[in-house]
Protein backbone atom coordinates (compact mmCIF):
# COMPACT_ATOMS: atom_id res chain seq x y z
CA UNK A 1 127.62 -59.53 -31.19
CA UNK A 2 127.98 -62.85 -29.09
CA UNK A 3 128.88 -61.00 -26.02
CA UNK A 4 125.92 -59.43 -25.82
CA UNK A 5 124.29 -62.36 -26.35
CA UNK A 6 125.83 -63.75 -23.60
CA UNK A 7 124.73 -60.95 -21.75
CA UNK A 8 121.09 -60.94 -22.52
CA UNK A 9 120.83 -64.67 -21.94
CA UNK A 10 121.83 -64.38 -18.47
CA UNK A 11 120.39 -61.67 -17.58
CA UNK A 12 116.94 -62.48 -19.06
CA UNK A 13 116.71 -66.44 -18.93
CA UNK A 14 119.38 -66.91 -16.53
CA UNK A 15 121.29 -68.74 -18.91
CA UNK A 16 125.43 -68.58 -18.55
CA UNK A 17 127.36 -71.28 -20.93
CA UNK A 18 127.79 -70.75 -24.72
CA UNK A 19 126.44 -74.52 -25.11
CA UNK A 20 123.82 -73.58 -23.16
CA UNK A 21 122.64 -70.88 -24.91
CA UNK A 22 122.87 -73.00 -28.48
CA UNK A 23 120.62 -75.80 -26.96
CA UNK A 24 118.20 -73.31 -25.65
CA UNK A 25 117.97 -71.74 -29.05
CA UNK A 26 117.60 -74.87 -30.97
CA UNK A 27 115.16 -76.55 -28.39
CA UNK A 28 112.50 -73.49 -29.21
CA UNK A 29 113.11 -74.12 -32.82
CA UNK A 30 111.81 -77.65 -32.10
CA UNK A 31 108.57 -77.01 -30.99
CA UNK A 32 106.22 -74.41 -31.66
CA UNK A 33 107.06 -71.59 -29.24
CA UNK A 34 108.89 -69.08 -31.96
CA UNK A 35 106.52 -67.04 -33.72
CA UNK A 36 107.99 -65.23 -36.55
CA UNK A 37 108.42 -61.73 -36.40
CA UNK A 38 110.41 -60.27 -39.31
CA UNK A 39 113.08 -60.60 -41.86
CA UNK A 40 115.17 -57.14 -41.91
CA UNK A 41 118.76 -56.19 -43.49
CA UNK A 42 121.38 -56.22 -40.44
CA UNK A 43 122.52 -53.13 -40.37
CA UNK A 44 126.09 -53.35 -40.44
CA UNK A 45 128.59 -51.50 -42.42
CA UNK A 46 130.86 -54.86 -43.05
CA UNK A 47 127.59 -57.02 -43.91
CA UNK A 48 125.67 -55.65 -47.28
CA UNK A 49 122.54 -57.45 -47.81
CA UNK A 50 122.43 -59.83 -44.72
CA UNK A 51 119.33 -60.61 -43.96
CA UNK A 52 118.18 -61.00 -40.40
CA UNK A 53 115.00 -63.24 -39.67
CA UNK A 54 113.19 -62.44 -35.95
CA UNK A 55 111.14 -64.50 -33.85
CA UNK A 56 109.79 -63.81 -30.58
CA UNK A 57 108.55 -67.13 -27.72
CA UNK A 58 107.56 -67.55 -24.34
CA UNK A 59 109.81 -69.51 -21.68
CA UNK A 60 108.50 -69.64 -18.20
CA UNK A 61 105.75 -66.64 -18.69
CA UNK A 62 109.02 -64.99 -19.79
CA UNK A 63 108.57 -62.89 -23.73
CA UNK A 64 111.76 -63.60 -25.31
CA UNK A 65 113.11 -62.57 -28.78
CA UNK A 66 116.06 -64.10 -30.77
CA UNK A 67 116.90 -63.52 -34.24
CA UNK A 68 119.86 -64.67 -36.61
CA UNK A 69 121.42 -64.47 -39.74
CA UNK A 70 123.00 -66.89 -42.29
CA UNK A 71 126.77 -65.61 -43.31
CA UNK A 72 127.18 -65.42 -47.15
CA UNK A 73 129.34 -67.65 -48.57
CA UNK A 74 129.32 -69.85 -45.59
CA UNK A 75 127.07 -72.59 -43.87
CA UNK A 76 127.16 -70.70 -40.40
CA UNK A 77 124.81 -69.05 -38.73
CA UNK A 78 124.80 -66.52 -36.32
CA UNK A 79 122.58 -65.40 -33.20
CA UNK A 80 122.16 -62.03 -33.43
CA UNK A 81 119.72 -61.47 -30.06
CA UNK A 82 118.75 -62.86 -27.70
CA UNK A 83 116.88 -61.21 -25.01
CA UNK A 84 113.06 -60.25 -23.33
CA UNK A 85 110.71 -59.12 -26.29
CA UNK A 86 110.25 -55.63 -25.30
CA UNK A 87 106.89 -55.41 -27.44
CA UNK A 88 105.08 -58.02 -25.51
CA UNK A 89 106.41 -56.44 -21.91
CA UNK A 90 104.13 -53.90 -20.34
CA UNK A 91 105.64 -50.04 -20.18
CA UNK A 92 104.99 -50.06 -16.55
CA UNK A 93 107.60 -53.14 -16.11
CA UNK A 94 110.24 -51.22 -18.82
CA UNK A 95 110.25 -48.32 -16.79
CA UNK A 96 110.78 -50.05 -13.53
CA UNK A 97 113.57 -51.87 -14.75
CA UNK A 98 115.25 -48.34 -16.83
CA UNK A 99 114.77 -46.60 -13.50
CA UNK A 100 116.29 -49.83 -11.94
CA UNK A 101 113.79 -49.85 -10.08
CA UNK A 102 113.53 -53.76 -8.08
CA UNK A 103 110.56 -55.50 -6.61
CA UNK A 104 112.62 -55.27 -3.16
CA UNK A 105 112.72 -51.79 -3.23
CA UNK A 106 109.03 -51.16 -2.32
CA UNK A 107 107.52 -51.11 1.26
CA UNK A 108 104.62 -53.04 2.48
């Protein structure tokens, strides 16, 4: 799950350092860019009953989503996503980017 984390961040927010990624995540928490999105059970065979809570933000015109999940039993939690909020992004902009499809490869 943390790899693709990883992979999100830097990809989407150009973010590269696990420590990095923690502070980023905890400085939306301190303001009031997360909007709640949804609490849903992870769906994971090795995780019955998790709950997963979902938030979606802004950071630099940029729709992000993150969500996590508190392990049972333990006082750790753990990012689940990280990555652009495909519900806020236009389809035109998903289907460049599927089709990887660049802003350099159009002609004036």
């Amino acid at each position: 799950m943390w790899e693709c984390v990883r992979k999100d961040a830097r990809e989407w927010f150009g973010i590269y350092s696990d420590d990095d990624i923690l502070e980023f995540i905890f400085q939306l928490s301190q303001g009031e860019e997360l909007q709640y999105r949804n609490t849903e059970e992870l769906r994971s065979s090795a995780l019955h009953g998790v709950m997963v809570d979902a938030y979606t933000f802004r950071s630099l015109c940029r729709p992000g989503y993150v969500a996590f999940f508190k392990i049972p039993g333990r006082n750790n939690w753990v990012v689940k996503s990280l990555h652009q909020d495909d519900e806020a992004v236009p389809s035109f902009a998903l289907a460049l980017k599927k089709a990887g499809i660049g802003k350099g490869d159009f002609k004036k």
